[in-house]
N, C-alpha and C. Protein backbone atom coordinates (compact mmCIF):
# COMPACT_ATOMS: atom_id res chain seq x y z
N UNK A 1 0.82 -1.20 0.00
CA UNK A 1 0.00 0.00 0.00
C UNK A 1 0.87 1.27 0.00
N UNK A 2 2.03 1.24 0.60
CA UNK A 2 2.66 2.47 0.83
C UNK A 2 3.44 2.85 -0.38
N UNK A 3 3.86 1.96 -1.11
CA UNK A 3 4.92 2.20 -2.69
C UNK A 3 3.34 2.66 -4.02
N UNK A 4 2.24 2.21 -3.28
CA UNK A 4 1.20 3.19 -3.89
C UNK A 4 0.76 4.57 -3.30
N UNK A 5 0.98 4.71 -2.88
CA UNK A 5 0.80 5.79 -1.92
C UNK A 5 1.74 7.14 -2.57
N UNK A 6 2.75 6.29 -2.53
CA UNK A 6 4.20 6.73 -3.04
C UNK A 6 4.12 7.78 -4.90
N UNK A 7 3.64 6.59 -5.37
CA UNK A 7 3.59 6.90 -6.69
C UNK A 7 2.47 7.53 -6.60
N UNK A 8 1.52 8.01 -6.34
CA UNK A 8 -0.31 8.76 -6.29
C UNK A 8 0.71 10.29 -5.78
N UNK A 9 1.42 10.04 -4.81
CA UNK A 9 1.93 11.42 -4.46
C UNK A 9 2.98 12.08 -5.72
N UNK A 10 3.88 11.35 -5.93
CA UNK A 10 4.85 11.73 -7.35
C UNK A 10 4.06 12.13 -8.22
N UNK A 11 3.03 11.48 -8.79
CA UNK A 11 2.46 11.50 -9.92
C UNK A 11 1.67 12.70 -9.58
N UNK A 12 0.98 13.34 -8.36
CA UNK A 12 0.46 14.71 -8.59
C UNK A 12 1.03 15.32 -8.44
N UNK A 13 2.09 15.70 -8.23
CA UNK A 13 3.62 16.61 -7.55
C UNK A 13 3.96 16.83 -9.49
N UNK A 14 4.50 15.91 -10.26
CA UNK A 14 4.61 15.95 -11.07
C UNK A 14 3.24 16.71 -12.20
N UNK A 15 2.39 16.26 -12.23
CA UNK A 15 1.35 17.10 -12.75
C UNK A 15 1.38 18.48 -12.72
N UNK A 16 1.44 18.13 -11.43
CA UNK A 16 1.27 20.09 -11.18
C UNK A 16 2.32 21.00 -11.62
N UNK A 17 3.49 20.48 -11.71
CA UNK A 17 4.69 21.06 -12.49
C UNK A 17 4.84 21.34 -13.90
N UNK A 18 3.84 20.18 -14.57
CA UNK A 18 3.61 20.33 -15.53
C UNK A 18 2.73 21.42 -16.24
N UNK A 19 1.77 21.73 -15.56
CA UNK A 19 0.73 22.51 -15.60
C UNK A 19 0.65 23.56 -15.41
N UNK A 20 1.96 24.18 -14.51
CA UNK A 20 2.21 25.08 -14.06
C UNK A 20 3.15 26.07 -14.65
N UNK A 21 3.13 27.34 -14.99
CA UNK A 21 3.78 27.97 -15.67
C UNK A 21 5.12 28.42 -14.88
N UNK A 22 4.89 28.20 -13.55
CA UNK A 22 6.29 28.58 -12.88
C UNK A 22 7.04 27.43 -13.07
N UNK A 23 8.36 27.60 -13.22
CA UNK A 23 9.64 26.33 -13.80
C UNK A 23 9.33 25.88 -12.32
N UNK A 24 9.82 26.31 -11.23
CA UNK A 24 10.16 26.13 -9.60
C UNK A 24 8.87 25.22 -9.02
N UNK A 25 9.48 24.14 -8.42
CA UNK A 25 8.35 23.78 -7.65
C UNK A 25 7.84 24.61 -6.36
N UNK A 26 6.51 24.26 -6.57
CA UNK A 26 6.15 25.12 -5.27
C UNK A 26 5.95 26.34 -4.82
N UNK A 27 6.44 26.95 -6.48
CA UNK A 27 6.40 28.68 -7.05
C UNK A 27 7.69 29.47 -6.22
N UNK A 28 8.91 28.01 -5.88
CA UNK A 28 9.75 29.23 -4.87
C UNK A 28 10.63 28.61 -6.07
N UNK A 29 11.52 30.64 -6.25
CA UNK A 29 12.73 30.56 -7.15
C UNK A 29 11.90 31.29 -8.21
N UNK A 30 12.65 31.29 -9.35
CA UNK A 30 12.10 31.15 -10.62
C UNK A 30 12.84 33.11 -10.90
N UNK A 31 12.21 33.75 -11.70
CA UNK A 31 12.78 34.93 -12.90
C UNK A 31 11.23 35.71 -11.64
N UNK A 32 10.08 35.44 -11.47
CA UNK A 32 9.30 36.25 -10.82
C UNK A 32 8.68 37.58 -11.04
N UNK A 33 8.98 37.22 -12.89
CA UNK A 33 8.33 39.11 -13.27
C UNK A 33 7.19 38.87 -14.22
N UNK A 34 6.82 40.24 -14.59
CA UNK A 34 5.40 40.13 -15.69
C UNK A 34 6.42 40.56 -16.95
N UNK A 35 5.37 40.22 -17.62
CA UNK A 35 6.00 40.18 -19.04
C UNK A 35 5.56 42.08 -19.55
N UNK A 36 7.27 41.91 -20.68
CA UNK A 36 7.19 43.46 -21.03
C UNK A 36 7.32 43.22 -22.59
N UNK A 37 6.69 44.76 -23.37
CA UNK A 37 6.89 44.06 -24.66
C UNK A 37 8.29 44.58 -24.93
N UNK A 38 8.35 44.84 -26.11
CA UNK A 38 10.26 44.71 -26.93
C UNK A 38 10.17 46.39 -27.10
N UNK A 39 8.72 46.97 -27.46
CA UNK A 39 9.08 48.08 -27.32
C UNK A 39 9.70 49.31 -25.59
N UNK A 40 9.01 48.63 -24.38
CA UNK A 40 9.02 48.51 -23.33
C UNK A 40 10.69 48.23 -23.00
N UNK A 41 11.40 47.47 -23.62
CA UNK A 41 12.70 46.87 -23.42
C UNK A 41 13.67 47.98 -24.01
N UNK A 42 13.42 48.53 -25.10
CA UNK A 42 13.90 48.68 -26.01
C UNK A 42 14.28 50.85 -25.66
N UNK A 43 15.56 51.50 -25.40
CA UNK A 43 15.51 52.03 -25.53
C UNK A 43 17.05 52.75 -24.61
N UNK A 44 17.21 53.78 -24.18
CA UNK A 44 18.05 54.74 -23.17
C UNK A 44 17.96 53.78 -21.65
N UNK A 45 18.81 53.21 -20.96
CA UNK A 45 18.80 53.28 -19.52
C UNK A 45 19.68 53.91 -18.68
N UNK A 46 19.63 54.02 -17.86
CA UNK A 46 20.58 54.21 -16.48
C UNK A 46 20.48 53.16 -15.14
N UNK A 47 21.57 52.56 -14.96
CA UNK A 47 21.74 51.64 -14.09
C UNK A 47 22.49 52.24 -13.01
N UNK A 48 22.00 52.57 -11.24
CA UNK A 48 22.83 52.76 -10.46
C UNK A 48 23.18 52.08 -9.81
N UNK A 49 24.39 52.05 -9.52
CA UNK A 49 25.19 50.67 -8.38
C UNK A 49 25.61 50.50 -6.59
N UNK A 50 25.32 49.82 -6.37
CA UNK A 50 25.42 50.23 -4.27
C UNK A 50 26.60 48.90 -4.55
N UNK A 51 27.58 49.15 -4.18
CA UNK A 51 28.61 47.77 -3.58
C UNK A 51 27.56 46.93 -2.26
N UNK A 52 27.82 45.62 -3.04
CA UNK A 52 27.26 44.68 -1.77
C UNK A 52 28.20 44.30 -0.93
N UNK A 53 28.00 44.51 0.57
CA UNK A 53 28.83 43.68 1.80
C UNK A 53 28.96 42.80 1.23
N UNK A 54 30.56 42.02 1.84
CA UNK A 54 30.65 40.79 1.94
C UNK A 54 31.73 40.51 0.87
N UNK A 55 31.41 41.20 -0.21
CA UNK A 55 32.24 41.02 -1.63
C UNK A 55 34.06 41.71 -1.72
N UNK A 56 34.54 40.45 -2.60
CA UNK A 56 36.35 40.97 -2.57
C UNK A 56 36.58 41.83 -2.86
N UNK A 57 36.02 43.10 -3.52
CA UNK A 57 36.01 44.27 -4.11
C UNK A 57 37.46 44.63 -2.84
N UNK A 58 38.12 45.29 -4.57
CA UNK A 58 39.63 45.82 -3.87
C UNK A 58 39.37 47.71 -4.63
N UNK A 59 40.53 48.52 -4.18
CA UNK A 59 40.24 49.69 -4.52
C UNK A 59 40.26 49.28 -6.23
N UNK A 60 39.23 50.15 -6.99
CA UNK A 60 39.58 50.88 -8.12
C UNK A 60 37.82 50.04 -8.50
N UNK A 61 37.54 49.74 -7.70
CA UNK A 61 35.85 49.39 -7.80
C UNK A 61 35.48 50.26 -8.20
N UNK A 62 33.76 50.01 -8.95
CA UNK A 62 33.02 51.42 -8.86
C UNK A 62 32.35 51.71 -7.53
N UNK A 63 31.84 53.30 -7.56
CA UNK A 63 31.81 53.84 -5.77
C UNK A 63 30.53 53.45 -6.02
N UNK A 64 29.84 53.70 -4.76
CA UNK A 64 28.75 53.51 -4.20
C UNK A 64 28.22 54.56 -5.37
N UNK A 65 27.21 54.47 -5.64
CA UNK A 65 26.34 55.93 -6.73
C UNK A 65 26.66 56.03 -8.23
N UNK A 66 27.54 54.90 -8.35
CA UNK A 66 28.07 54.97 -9.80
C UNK A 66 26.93 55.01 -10.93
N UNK A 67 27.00 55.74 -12.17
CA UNK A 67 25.74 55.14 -13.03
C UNK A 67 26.60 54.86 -14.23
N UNK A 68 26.09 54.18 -14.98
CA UNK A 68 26.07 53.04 -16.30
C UNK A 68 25.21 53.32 -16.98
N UNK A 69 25.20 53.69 -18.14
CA UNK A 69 23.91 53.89 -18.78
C UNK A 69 24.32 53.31 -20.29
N UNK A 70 23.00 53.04 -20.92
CA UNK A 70 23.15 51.87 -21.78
C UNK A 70 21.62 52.26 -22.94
N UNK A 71 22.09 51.52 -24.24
CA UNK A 71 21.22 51.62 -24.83
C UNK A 71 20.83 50.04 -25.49
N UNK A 72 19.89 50.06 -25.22
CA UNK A 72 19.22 48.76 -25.68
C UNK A 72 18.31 48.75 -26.53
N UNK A 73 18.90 47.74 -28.03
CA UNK A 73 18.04 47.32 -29.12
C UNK A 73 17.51 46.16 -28.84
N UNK A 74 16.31 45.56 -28.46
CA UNK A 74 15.59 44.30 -28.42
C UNK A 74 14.82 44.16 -29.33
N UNK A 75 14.78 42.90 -30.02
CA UNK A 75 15.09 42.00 -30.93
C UNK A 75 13.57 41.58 -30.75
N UNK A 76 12.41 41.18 -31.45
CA UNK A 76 11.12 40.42 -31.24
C UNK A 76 11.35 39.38 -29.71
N UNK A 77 12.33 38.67 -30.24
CA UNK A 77 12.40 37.42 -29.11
C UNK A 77 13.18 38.09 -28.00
N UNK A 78 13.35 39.12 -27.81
CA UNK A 78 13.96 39.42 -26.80
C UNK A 78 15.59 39.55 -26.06
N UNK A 79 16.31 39.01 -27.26
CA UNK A 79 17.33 39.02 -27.30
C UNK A 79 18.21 40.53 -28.33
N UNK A 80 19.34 40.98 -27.59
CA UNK A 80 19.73 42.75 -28.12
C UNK A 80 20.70 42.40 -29.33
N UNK A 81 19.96 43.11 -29.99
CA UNK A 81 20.89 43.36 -31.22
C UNK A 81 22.40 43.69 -30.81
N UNK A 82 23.78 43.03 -30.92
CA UNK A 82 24.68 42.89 -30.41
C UNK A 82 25.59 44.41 -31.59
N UNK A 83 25.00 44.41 -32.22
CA UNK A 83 25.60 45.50 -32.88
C UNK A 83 25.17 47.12 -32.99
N UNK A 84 23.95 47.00 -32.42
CA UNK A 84 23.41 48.64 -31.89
C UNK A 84 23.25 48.41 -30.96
N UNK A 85 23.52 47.52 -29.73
CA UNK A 85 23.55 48.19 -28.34
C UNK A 85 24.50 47.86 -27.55
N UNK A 86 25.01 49.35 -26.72
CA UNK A 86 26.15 49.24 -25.55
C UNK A 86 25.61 50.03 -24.55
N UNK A 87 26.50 49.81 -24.05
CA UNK A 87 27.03 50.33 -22.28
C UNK A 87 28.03 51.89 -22.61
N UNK A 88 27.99 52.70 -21.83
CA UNK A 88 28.83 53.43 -21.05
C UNK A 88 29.29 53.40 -20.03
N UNK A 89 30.40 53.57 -19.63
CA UNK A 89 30.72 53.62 -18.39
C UNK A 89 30.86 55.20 -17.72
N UNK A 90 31.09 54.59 -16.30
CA UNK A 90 30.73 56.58 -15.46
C UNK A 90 32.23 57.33 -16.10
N UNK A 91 32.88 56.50 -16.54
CA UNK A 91 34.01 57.74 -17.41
C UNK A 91 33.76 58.08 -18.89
N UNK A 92 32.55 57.63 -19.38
CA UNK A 92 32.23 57.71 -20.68
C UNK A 92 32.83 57.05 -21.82
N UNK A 93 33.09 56.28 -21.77
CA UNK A 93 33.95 55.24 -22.61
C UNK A 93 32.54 54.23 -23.17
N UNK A 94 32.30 54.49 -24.23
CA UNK A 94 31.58 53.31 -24.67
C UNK A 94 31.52 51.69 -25.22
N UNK A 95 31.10 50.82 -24.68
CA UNK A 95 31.68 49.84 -24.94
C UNK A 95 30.23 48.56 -25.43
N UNK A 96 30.34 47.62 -25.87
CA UNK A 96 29.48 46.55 -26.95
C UNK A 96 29.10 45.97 -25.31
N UNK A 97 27.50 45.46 -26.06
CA UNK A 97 26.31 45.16 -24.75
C UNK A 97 25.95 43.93 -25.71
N UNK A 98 25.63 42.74 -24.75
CA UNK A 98 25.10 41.58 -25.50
C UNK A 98 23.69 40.82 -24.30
N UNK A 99 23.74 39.97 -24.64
CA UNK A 99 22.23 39.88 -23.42
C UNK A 99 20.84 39.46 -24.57
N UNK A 100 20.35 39.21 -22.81
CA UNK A 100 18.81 38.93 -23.26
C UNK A 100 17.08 39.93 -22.57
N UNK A 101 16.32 40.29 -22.98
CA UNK A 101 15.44 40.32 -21.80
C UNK A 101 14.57 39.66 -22.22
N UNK A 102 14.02 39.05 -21.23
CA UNK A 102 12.52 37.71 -21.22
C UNK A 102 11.46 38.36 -21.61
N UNK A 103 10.57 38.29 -22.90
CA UNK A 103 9.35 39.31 -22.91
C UNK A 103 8.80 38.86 -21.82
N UNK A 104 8.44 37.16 -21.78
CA UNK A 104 7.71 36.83 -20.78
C UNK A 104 7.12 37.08 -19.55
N UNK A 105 8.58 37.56 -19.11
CA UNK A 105 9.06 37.74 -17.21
C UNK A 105 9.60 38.75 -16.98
N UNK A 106 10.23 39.52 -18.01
CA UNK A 106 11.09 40.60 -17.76
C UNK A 106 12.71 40.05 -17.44
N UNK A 107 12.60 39.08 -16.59
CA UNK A 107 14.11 37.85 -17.03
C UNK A 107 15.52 38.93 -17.36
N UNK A 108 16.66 39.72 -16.66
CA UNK A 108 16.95 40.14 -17.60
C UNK A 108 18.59 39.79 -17.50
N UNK A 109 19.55 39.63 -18.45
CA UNK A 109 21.18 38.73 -18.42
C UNK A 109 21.77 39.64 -19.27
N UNK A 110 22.31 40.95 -18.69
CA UNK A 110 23.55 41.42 -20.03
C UNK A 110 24.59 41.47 -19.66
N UNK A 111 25.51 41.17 -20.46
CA UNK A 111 26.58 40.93 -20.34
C UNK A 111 27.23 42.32 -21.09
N UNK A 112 28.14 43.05 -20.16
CA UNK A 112 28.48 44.52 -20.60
C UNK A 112 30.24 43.84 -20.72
N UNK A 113 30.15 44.01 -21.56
CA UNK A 113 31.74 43.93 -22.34
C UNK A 113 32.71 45.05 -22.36
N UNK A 114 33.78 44.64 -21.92
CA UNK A 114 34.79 45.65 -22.19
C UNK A 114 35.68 46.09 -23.72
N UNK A 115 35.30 45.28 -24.32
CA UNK A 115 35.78 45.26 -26.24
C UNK A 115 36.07 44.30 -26.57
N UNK A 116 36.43 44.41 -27.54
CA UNK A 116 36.87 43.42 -28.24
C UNK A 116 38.43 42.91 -28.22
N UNK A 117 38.89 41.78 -27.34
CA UNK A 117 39.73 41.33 -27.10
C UNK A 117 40.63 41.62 -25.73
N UNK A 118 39.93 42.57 -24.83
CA UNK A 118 40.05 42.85 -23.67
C UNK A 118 40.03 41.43 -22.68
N UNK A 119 38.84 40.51 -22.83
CA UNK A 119 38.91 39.88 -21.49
C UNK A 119 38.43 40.33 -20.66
N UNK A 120 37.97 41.39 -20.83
CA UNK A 120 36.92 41.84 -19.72
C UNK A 120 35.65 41.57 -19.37
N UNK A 121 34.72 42.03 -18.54
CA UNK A 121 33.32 42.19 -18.49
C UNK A 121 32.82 42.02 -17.14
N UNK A 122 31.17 42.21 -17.02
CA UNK A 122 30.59 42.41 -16.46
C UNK A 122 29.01 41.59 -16.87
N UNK A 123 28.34 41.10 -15.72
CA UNK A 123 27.02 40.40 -16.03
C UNK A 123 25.66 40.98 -15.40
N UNK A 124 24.79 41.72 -15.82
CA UNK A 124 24.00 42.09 -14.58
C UNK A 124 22.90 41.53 -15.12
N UNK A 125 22.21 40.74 -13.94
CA UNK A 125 21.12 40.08 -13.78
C UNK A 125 19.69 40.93 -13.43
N UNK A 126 18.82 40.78 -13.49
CA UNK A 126 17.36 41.15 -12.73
C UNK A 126 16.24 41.01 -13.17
N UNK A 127 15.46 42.37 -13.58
CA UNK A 127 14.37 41.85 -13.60
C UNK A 127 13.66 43.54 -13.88
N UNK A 128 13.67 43.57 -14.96
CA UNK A 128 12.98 44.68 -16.17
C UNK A 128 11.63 44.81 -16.15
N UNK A 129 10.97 45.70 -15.45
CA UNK A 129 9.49 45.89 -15.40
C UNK A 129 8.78 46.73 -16.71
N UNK A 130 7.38 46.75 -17.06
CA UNK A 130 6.98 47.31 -17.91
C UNK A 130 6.71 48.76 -17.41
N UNK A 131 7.06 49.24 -16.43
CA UNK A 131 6.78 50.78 -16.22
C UNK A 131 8.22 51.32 -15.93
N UNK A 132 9.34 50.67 -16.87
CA UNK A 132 10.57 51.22 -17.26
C UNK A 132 11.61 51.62 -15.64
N UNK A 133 11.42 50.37 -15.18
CA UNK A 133 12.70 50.26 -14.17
C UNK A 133 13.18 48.66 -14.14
N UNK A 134 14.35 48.64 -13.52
CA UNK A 134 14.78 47.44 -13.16
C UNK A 134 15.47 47.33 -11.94
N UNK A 135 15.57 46.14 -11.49
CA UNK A 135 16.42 45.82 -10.29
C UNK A 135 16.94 44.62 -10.52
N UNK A 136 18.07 44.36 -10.06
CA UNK A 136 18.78 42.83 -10.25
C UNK A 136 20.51 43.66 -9.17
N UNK A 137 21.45 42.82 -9.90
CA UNK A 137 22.61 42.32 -9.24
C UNK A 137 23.64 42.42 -10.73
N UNK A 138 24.93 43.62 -10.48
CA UNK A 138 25.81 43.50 -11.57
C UNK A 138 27.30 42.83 -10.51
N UNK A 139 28.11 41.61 -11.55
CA UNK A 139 28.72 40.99 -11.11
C UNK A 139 30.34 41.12 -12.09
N UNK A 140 30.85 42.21 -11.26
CA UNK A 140 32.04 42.21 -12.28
C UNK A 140 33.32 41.76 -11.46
N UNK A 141 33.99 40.70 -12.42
CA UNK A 141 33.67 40.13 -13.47
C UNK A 141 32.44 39.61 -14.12
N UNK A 142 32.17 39.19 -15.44
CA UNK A 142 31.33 37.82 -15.97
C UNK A 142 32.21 36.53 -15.65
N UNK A 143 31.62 35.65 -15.36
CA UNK A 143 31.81 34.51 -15.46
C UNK A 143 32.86 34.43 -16.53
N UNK A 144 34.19 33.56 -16.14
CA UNK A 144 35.23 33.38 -17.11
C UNK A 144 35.75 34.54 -17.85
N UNK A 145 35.71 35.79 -17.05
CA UNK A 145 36.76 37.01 -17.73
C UNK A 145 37.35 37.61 -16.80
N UNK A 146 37.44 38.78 -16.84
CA UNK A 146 39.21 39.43 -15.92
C UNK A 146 37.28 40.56 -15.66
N UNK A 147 38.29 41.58 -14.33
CA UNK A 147 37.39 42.16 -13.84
C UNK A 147 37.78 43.31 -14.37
N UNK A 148 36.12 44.70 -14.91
CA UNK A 148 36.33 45.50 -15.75
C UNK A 148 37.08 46.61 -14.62
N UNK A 149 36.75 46.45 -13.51
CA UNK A 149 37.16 47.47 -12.20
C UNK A 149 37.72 47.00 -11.00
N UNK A 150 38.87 47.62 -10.81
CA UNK A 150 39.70 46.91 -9.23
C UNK A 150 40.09 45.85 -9.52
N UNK A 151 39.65 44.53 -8.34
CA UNK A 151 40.53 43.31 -9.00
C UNK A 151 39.26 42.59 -7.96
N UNK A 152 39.37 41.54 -7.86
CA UNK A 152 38.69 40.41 -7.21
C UNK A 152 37.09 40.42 -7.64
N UNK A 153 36.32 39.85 -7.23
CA UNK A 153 35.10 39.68 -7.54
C UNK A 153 34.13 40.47 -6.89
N UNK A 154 33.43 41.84 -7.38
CA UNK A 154 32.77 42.23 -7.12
C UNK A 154 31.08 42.55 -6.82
N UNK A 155 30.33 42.51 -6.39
CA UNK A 155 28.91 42.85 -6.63
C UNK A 155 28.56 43.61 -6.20
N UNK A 156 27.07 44.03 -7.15
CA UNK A 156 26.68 45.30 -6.81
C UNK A 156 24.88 45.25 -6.93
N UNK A 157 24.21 45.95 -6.38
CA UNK A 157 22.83 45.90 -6.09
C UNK A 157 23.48 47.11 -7.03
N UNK A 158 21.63 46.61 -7.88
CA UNK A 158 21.81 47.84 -9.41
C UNK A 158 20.32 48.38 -9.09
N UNK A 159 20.03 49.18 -9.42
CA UNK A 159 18.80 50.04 -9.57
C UNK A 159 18.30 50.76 -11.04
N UNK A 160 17.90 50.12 -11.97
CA UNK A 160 17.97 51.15 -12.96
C UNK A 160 16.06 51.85 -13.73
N UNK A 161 16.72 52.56 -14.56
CA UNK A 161 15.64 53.40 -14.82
C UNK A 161 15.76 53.85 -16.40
N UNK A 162 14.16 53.50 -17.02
CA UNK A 162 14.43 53.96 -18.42
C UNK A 162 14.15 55.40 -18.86
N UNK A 163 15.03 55.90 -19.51
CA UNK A 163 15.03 57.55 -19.73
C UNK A 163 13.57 57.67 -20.65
């Protein structure tokens, strides 16, 4: 009785995952946004940065208040035209932006590059609302590159806003 029991419980646990538009069981985890369209995505931002406690950040970080501002071409599916959109940095140096945003969820992964053949970069994560703000987490380095500022692994609580 109990290895039935067993499988009656899997088998609705499983259903419901199926059925369910959140990836996460149990609705914990997941991207957690409403969906935006491409025009909504698509345009002027400004990203501000707070250093998070805890992180190796050595001098030559960006300060607390730093802004980043960026222009973003999104693509139908949601993914940026890698050739009309970049990043600035707070010294004005412009540099190539690659990434995605989720129409779905708002979902959002860019990867702010330092050029071409630098080795550099930066990844900021979050979560792109349709009334033109975002919040997430920029992590410089990206995954598998050299860091665009200071040295060790930094993070930063981002705040941004569409012009």
């Amino acid at each position: 009785m109990r290895p039935i029991a067993l499988a009656l419980t899997l088998l609705v646990l499983t259903a419901g995952c199926e059925t369910s538009s959140d990836p996460f069981l149990f609705g914990i985890g997941g991207s957690g946004g409403a969906a935006i369209t491409q025009a909504q995505a698509t345009g002027d931002w400004s990203f501000t940065v707070t250093k998070t406690n805890g992180t190796s950040c050595s001098t030559g970080a960006l300060a607390d208040g730093s802004v980043l501002t960026a222009h973003l071409d999104v693509g139908t599916d949601g993914t940026l035209n890698s050739s009309t959109s970049s990043w600035r940095s707070s010294s004005g140096i412009v540099f190539p932006l690659a990434g995605a945003v989720g129409l779905s969820d708002g979902h959002t992964d860019l990867h702010l590059s330092g050029g071409s053949g630098s080795g550099t970069g930066m990844e900021l994560i979050g979560t792109t609302s349709s009334g033109g703000t975002f919040t997430g987490t920029l992590t410089d380095p990206d995954p598998g590159l050299f860091p665009m500022f200071g040295s060790g692994v930094c993070q930063y609580t981002t705040a941004g806003a569409k012009a």
